[in-house]
N, C-alpha and C. Protein backbone atom coordinates (compact mmCIF):
# COMPACT_ATOMS: atom_id res chain seq x y z
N UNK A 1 28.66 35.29 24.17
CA UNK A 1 27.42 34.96 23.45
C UNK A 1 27.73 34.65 21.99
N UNK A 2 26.88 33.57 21.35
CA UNK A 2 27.36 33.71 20.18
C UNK A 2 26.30 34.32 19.26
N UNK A 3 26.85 34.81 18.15
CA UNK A 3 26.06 34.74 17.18
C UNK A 3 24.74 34.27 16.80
N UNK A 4 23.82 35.08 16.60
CA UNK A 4 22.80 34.30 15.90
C UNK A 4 22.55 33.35 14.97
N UNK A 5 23.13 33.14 14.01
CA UNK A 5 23.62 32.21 13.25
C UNK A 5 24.51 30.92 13.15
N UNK A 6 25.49 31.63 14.08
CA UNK A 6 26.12 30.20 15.11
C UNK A 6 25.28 29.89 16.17
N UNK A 7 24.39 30.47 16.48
CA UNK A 7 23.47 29.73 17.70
C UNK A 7 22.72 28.50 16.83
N UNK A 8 22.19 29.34 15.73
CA UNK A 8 21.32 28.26 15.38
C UNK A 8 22.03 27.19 14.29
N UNK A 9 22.90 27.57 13.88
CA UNK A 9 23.99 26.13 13.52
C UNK A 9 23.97 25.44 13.96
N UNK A 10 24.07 26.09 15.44
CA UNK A 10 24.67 24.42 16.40
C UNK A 10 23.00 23.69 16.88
N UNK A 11 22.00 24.26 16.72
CA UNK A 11 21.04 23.77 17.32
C UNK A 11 20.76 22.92 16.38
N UNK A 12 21.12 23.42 15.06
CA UNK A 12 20.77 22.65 13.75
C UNK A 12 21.09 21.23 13.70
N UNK A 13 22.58 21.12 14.23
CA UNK A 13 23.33 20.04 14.28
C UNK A 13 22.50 18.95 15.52
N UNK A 14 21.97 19.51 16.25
CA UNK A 14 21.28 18.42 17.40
C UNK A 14 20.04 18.08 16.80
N UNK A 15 19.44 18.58 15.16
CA UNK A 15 18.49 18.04 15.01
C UNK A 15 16.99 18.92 15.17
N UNK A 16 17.52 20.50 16.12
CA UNK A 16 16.40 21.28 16.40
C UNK A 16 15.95 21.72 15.01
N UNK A 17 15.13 21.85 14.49
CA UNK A 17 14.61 22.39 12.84
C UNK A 17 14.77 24.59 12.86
N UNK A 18 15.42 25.07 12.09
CA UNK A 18 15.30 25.95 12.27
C UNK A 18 14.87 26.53 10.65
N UNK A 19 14.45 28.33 10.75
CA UNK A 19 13.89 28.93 9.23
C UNK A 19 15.46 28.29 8.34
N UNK A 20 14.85 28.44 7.12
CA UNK A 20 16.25 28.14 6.17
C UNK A 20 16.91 29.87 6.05
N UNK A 21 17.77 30.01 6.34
CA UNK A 21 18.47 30.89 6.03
C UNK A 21 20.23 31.23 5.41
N UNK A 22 20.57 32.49 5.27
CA UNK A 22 21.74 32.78 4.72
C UNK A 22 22.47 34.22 5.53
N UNK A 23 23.92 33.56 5.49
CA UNK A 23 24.52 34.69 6.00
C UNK A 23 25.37 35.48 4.93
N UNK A 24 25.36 37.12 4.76
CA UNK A 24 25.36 37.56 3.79
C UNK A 24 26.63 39.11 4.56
N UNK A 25 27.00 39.43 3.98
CA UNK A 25 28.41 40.40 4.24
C UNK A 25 28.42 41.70 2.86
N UNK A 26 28.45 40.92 1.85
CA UNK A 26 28.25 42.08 0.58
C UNK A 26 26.44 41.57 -0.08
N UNK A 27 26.26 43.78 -0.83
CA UNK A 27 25.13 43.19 -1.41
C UNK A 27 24.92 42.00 -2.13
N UNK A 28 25.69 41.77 -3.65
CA UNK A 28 26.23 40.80 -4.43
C UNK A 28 25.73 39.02 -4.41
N UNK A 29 25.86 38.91 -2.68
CA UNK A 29 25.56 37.46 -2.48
C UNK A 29 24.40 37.36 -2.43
N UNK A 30 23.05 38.63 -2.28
CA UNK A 30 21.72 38.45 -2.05
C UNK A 30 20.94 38.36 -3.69
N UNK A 31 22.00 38.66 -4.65
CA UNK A 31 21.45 37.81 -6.69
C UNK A 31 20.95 36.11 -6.38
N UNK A 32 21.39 35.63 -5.90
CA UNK A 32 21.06 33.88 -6.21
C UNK A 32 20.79 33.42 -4.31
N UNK A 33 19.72 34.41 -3.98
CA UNK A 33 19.68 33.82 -2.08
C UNK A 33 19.10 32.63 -2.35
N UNK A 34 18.26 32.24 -3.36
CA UNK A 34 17.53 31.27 -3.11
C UNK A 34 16.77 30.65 -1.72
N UNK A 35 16.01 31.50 -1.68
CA UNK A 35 15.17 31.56 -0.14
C UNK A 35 13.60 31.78 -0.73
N UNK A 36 12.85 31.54 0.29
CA UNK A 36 11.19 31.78 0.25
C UNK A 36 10.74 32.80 0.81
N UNK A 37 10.26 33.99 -0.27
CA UNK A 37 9.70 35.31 0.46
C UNK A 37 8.37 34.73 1.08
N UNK A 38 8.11 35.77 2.36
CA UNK A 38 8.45 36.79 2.84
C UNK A 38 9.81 36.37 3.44
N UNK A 39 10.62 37.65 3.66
CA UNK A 39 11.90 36.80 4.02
C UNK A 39 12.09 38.06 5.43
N UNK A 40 12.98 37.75 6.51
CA UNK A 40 13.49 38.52 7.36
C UNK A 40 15.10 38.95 7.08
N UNK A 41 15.23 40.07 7.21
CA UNK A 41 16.16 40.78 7.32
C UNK A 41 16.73 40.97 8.90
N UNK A 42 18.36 40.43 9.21
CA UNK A 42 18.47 40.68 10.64
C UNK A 42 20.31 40.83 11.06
N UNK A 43 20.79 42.18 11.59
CA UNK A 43 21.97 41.75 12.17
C UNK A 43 22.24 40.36 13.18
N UNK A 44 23.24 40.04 12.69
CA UNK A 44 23.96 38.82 13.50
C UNK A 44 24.77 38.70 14.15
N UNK A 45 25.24 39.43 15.23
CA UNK A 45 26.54 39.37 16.00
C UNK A 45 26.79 39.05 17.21
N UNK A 46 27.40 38.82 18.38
CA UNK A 46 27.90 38.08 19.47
C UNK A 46 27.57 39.52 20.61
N UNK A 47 27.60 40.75 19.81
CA UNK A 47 27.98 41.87 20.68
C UNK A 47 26.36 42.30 20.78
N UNK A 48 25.46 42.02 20.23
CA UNK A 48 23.81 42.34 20.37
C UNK A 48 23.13 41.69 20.39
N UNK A 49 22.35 41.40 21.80
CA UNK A 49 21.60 40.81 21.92
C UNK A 49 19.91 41.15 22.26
N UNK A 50 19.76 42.02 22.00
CA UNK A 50 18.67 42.38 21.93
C UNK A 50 18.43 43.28 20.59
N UNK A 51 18.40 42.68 19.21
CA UNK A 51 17.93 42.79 18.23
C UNK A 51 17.06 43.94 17.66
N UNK A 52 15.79 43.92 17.93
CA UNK A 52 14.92 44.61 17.95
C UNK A 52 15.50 46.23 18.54
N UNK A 53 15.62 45.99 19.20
CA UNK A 53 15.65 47.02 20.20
C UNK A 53 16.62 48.39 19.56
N UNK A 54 17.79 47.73 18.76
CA UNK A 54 18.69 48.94 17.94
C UNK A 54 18.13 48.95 16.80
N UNK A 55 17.38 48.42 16.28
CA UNK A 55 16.78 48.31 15.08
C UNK A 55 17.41 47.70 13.97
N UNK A 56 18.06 46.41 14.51
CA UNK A 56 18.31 45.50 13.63
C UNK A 56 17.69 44.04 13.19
N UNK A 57 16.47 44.86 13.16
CA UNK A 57 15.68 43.63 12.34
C UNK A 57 14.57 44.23 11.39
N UNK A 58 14.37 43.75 10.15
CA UNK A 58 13.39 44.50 9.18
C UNK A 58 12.46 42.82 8.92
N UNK A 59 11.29 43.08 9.08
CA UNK A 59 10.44 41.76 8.77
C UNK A 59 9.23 42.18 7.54
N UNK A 60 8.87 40.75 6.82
CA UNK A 60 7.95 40.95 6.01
C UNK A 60 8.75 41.28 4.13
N UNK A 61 10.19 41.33 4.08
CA UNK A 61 10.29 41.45 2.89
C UNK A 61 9.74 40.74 2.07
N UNK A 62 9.10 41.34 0.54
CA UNK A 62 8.39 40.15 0.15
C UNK A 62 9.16 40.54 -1.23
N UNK A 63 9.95 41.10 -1.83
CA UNK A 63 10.37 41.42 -3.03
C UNK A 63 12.18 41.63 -3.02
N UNK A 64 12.35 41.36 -4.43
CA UNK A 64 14.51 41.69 -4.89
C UNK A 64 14.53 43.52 -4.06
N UNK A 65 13.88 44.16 -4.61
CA UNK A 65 13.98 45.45 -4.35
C UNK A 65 14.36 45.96 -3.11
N UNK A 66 13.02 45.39 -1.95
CA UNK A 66 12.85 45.69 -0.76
C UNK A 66 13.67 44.95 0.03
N UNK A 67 14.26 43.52 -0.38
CA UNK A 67 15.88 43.03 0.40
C UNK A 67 17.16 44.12 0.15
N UNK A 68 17.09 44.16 -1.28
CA UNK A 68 18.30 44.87 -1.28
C UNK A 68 18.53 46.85 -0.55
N UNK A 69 17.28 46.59 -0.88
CA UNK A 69 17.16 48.54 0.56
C UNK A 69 17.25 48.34 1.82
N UNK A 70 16.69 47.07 2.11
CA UNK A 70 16.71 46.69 3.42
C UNK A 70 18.05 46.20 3.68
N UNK A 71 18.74 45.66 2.87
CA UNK A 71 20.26 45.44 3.00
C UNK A 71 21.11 46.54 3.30
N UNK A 72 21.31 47.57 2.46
CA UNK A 72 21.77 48.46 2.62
C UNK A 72 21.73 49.40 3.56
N UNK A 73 20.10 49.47 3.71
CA UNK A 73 20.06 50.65 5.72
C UNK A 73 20.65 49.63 6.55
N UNK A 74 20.53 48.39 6.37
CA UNK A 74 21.26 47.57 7.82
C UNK A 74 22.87 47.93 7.75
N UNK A 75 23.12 47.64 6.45
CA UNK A 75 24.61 47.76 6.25
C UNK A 75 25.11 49.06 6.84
N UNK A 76 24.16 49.84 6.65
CA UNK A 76 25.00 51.54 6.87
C UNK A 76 24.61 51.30 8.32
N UNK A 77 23.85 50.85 8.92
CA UNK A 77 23.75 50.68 10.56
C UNK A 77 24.61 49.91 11.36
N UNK A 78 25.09 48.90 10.71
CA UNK A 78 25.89 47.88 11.49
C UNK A 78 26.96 47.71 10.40
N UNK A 79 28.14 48.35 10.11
CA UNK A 79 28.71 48.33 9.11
C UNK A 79 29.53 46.62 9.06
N UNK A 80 30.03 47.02 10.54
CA UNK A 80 30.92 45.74 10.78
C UNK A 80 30.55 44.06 10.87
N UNK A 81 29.23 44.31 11.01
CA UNK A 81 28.57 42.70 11.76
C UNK A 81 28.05 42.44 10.57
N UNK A 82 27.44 41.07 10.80
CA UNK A 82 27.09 39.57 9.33
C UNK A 82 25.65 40.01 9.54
N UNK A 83 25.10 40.09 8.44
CA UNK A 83 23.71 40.40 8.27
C UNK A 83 22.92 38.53 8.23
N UNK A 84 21.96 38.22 8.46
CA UNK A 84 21.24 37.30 8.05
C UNK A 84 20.13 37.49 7.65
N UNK A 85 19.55 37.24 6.52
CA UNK A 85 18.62 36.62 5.78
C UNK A 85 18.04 35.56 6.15
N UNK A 86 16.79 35.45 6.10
CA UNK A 86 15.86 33.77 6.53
C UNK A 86 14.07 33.98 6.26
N UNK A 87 13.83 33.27 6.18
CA UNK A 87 12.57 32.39 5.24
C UNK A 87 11.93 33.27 6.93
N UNK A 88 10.63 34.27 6.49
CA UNK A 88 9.49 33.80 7.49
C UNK A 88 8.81 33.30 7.89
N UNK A 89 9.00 32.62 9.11
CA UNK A 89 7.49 31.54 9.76
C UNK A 89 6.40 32.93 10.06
N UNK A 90 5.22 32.61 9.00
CA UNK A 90 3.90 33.14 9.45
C UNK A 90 2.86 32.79 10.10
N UNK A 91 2.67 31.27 10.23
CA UNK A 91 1.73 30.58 10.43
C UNK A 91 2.06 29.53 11.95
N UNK A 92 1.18 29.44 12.33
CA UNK A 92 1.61 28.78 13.58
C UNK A 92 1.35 29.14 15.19
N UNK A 93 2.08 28.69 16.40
CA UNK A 93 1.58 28.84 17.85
C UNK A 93 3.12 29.61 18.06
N UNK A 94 3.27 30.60 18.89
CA UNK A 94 4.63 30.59 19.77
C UNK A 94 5.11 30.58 20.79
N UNK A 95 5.75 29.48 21.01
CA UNK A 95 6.13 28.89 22.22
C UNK A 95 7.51 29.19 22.91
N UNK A 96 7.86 29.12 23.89
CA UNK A 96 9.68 29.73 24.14
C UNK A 96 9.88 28.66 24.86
N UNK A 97 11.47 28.25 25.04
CA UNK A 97 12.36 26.92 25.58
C UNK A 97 13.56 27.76 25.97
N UNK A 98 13.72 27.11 26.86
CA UNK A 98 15.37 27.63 27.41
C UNK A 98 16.08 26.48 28.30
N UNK A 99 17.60 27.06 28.34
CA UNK A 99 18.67 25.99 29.40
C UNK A 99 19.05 27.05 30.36
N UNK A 100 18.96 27.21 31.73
CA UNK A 100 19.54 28.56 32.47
C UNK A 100 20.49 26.98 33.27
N UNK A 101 21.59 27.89 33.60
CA UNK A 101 22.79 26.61 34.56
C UNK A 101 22.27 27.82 35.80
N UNK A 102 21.24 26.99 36.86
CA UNK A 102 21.19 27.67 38.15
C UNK A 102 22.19 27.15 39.02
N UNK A 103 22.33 28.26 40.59
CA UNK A 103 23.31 28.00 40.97
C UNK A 103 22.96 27.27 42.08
N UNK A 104 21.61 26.95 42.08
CA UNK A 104 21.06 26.32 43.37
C UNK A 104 20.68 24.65 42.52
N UNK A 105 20.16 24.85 41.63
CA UNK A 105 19.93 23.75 41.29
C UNK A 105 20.88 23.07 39.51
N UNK A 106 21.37 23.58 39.42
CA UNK A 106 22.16 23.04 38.08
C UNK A 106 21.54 23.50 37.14
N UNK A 107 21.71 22.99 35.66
CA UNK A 107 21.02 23.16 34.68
C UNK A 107 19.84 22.87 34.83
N UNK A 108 19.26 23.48 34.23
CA UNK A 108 17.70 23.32 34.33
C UNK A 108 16.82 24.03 32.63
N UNK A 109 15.94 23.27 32.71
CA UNK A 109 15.04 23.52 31.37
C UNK A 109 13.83 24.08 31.32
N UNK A 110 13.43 24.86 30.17
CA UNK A 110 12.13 25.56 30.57
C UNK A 110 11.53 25.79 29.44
N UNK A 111 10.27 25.15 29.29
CA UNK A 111 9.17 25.88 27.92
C UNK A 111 7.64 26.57 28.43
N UNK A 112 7.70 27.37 27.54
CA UNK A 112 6.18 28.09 27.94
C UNK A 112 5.87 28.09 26.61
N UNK A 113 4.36 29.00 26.58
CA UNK A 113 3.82 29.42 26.03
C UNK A 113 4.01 31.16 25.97
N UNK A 114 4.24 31.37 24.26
CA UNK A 114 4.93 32.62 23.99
C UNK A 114 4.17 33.49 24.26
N UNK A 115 4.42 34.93 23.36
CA UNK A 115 3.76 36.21 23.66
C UNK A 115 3.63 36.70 24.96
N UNK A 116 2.20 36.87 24.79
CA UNK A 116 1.37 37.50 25.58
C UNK A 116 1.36 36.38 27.55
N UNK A 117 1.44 35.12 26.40
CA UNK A 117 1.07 34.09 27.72
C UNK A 117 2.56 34.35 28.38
N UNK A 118 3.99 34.58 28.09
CA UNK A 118 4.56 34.80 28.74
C UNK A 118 4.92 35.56 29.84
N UNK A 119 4.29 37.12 28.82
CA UNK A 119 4.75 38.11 29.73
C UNK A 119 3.87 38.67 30.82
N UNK A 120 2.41 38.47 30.81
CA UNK A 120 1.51 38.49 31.33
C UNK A 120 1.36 37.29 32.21
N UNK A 121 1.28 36.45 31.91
CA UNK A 121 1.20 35.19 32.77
C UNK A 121 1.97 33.92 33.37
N UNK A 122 2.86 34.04 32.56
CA UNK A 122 3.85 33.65 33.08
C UNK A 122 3.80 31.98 33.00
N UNK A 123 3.56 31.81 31.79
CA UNK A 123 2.73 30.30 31.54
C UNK A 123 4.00 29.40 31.20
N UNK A 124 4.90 29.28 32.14
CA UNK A 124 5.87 28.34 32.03
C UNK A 124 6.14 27.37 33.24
N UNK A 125 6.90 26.34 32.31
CA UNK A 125 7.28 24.82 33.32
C UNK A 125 8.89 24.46 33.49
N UNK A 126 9.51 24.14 34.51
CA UNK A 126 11.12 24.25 34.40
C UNK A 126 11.01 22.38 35.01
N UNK A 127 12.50 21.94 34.68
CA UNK A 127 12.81 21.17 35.51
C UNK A 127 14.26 21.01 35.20
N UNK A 128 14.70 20.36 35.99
CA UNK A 128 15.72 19.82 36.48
C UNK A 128 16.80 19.09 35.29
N UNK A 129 17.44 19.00 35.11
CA UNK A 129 18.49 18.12 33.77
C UNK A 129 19.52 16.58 34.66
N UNK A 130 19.22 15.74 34.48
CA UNK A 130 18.39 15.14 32.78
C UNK A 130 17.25 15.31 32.85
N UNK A 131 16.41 15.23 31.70
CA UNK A 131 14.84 14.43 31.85
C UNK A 131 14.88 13.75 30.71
N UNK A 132 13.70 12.65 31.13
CA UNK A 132 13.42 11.80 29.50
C UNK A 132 12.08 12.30 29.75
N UNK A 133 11.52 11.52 28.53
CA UNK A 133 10.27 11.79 27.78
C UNK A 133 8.87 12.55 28.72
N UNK A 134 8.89 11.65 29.79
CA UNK A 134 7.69 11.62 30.47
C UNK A 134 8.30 12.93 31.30
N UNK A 135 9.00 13.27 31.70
CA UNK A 135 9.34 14.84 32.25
C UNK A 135 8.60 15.72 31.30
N UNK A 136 9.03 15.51 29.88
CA UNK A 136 8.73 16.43 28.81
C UNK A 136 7.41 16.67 28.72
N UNK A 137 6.29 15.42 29.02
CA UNK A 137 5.19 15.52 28.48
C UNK A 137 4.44 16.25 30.41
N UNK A 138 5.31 16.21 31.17
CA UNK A 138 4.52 17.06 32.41
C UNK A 138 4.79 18.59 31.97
N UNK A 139 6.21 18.54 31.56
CA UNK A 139 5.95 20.23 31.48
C UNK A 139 4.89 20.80 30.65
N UNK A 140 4.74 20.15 29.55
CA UNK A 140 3.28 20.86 28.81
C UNK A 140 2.62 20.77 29.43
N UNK A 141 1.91 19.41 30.27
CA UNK A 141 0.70 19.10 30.97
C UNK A 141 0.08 20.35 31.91
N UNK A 142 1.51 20.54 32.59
CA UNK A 142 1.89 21.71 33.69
C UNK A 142 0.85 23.08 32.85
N UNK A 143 1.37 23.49 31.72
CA UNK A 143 1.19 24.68 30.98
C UNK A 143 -0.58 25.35 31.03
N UNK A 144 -0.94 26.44 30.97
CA UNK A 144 -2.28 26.67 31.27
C UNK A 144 -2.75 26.48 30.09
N UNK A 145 -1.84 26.72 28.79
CA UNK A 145 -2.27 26.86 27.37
C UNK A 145 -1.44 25.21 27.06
N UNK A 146 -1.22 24.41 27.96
CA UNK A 146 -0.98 23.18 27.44
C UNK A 146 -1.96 22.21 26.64
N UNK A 147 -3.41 22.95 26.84
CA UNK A 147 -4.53 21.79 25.76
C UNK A 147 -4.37 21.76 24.25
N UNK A 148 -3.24 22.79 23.65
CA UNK A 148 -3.60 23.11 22.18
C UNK A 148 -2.78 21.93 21.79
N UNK A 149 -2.22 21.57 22.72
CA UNK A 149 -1.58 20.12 22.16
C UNK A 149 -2.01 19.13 22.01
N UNK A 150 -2.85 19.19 22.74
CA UNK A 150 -3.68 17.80 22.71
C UNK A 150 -5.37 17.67 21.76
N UNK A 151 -4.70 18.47 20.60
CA UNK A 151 -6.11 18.14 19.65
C UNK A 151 -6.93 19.18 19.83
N UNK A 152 -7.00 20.70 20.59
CA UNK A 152 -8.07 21.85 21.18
C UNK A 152 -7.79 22.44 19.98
N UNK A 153 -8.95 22.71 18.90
CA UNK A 153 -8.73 23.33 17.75
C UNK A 153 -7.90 23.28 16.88
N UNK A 154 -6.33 22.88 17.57
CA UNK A 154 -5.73 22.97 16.17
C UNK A 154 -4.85 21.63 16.13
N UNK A 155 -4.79 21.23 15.24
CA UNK A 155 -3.94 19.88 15.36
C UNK A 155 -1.92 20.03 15.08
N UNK A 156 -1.80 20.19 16.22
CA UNK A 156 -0.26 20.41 16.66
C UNK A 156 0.27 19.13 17.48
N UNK A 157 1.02 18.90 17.06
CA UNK A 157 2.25 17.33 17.59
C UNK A 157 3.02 18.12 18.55
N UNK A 158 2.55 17.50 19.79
CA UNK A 158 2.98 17.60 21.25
C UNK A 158 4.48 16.64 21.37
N UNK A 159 4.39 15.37 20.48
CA UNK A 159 5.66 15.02 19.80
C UNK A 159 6.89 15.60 19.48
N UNK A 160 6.34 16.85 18.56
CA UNK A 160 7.66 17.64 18.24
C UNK A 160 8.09 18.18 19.32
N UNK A 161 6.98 18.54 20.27
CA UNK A 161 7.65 19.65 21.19
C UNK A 161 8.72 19.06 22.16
N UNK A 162 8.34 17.74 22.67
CA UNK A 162 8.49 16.54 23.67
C UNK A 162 10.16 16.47 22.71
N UNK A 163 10.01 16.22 21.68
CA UNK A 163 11.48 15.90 20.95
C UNK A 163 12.45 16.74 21.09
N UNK A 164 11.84 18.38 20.69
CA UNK A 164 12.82 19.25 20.80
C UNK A 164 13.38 19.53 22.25
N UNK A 165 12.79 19.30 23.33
CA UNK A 165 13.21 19.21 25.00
C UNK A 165 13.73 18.53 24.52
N UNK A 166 13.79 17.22 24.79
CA UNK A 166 14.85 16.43 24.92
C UNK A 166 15.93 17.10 24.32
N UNK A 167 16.28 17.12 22.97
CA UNK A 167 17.27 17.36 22.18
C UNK A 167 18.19 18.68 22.81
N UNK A 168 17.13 19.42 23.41
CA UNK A 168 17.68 20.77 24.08
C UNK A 168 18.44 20.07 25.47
N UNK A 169 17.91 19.42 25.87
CA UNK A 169 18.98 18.81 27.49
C UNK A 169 19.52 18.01 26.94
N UNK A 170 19.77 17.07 25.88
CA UNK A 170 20.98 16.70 25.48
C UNK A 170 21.74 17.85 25.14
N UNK A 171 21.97 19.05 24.72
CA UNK A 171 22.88 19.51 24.49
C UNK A 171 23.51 20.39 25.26
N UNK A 172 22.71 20.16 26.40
CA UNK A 172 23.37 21.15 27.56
C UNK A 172 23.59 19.96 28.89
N UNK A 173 23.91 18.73 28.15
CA UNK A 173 24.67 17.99 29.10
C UNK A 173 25.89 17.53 28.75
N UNK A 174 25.97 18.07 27.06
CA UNK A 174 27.53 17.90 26.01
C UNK A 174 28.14 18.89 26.27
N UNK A 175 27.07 20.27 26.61
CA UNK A 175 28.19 21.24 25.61
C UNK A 175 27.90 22.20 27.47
N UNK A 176 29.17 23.13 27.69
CA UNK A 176 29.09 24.16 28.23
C UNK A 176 28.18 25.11 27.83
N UNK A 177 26.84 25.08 28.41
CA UNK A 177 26.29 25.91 27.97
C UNK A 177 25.43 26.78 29.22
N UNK A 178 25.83 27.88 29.12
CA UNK A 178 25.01 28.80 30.22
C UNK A 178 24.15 29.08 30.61
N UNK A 179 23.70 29.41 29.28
CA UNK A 179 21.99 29.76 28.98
C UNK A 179 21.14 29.94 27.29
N UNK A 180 20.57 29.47 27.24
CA UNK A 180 20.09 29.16 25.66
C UNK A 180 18.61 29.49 26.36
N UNK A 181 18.67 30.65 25.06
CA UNK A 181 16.63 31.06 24.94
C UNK A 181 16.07 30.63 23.28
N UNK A 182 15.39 30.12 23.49
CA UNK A 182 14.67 29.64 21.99
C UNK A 182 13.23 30.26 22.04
N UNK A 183 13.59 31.55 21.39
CA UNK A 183 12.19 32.38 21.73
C UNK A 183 12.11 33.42 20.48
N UNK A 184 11.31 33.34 19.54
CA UNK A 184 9.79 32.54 19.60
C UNK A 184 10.68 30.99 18.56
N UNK A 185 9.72 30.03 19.51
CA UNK A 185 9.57 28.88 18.49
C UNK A 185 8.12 28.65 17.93
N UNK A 186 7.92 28.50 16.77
CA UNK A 186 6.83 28.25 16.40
C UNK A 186 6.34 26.86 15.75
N UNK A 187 5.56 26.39 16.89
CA UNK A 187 4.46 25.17 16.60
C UNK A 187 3.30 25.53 15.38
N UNK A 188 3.25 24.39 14.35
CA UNK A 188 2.60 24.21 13.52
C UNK A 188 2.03 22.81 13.02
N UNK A 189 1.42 22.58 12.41
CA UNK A 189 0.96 21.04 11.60
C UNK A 189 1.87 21.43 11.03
N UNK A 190 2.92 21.88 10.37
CA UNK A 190 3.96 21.25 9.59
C UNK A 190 5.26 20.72 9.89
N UNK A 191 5.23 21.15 11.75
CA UNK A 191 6.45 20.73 12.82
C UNK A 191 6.64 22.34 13.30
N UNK A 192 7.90 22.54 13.77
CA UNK A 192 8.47 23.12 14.37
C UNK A 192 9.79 23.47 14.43
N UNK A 193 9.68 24.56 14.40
CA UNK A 193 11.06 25.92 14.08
C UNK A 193 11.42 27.09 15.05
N UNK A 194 12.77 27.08 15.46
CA UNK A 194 13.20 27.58 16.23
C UNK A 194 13.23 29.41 15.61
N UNK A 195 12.45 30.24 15.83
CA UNK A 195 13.02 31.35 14.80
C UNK A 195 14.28 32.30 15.19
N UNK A 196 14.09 32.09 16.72
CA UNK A 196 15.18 33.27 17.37
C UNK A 196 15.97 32.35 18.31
N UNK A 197 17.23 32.74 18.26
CA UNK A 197 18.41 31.53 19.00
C UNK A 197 19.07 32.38 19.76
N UNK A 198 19.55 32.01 21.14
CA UNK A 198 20.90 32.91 21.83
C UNK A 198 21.01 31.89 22.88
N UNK A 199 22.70 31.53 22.35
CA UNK A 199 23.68 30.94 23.43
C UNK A 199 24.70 31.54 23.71
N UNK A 200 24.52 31.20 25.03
CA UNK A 200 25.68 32.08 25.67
C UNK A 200 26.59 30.89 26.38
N UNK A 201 27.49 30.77 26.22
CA UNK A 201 28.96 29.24 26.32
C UNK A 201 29.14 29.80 27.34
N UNK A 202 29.81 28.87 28.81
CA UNK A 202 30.71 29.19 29.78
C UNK A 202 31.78 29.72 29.57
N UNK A 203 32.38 30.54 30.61
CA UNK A 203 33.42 30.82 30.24
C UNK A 203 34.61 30.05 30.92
């Protein structure tokens, strides 16, 4: 698995939009982060993948003070691993995307609708790799919460989403890739940002 930060490097490089962030090792480098509070605080390593769960993530910093305390309990928690820093998305829809390589059917792609619609309902669409465009625009169609795209209260570009599929099965027809979760991504009128990344490479 890689890194959080190398996950979203490389997604960066295909064009997926992700928070602006920094990877940080000593206090020292967090004087000149030049980032936009509120900011997230988060271990970054290959060996944890479930984040939350050890308590390596602090959200909502909004001040020098409260990074650098929040730096330091991470540090004394994860002495060894790369901390990251990154800009919070507050505003917006959250949506999840993934690449699973099945063994019945190959790679295959998948977006839902986040939260609640996930875990409760299960409001997702898969298909098959390749797809072009018009694949992209069934899997939303597919979606139960697929109307917010189309102009239902809030004005969100079904565009971006349609783009970032694609861009996601192009890169899991380049690269060895196992399984990639892009969860939460968050849809907005200002586009769309991947906030949480995990790839896991063949071996």
């Amino acid at each position: 698995m890689l890194a959080e930060h190398e996950a979203k490097t490389l997604v960066s490089r295909y064009g997926i939009d992700v928070p602006r962030f920094r990877v940080v090792e000593r206090e020292e480098e967090l004087e000149n982060i030049n980032l936009r509070y509120p900011l997230v605080l988060k271990v970054s390593s290959p060996n944890i993948l479930h984040k939350t769960d050890v308590g390596g993530v602090i959200l909502n910093i909004t001040s020098k003070e409260m990074l650098l305390s929040s730096f330091r309990s991470l540090k004394e928690k994860f002495p060894e691993e790369k901390l990251m820093v990154e800009e919070m998305e507050t505003r917006g829809v959250e949506i999840i995307a993934g690449i699973i390589d099945d063994d019945a059917f190959g790679k295959c792609i998948m977006v839902g609708m986040g939260g609640i619609f996930t875990e409760i309902y299960r409001d997702v669409a898969f298909r098959m790799i390749p797809i072009n465009e018009e694949d992209a625009e069934e899997m939303l169609a597919e979606l139960k919460a697929g109307k917010i795209f189309s102009g239902y209260r809030m004005n969100l570009n079904r565009d971006d989403v349609i783009n970032m599929l694609m861009k996601m099965a192009r890169m899991a027809e380049e690269m060895r890739i196992k399984q990639m979760d892009l969860n939460p991504v968050i849809v907005s009128e200002s586009g769309i940002k991947a906030v949480d990344a995990k790839i896991i490479m063949e071996e």
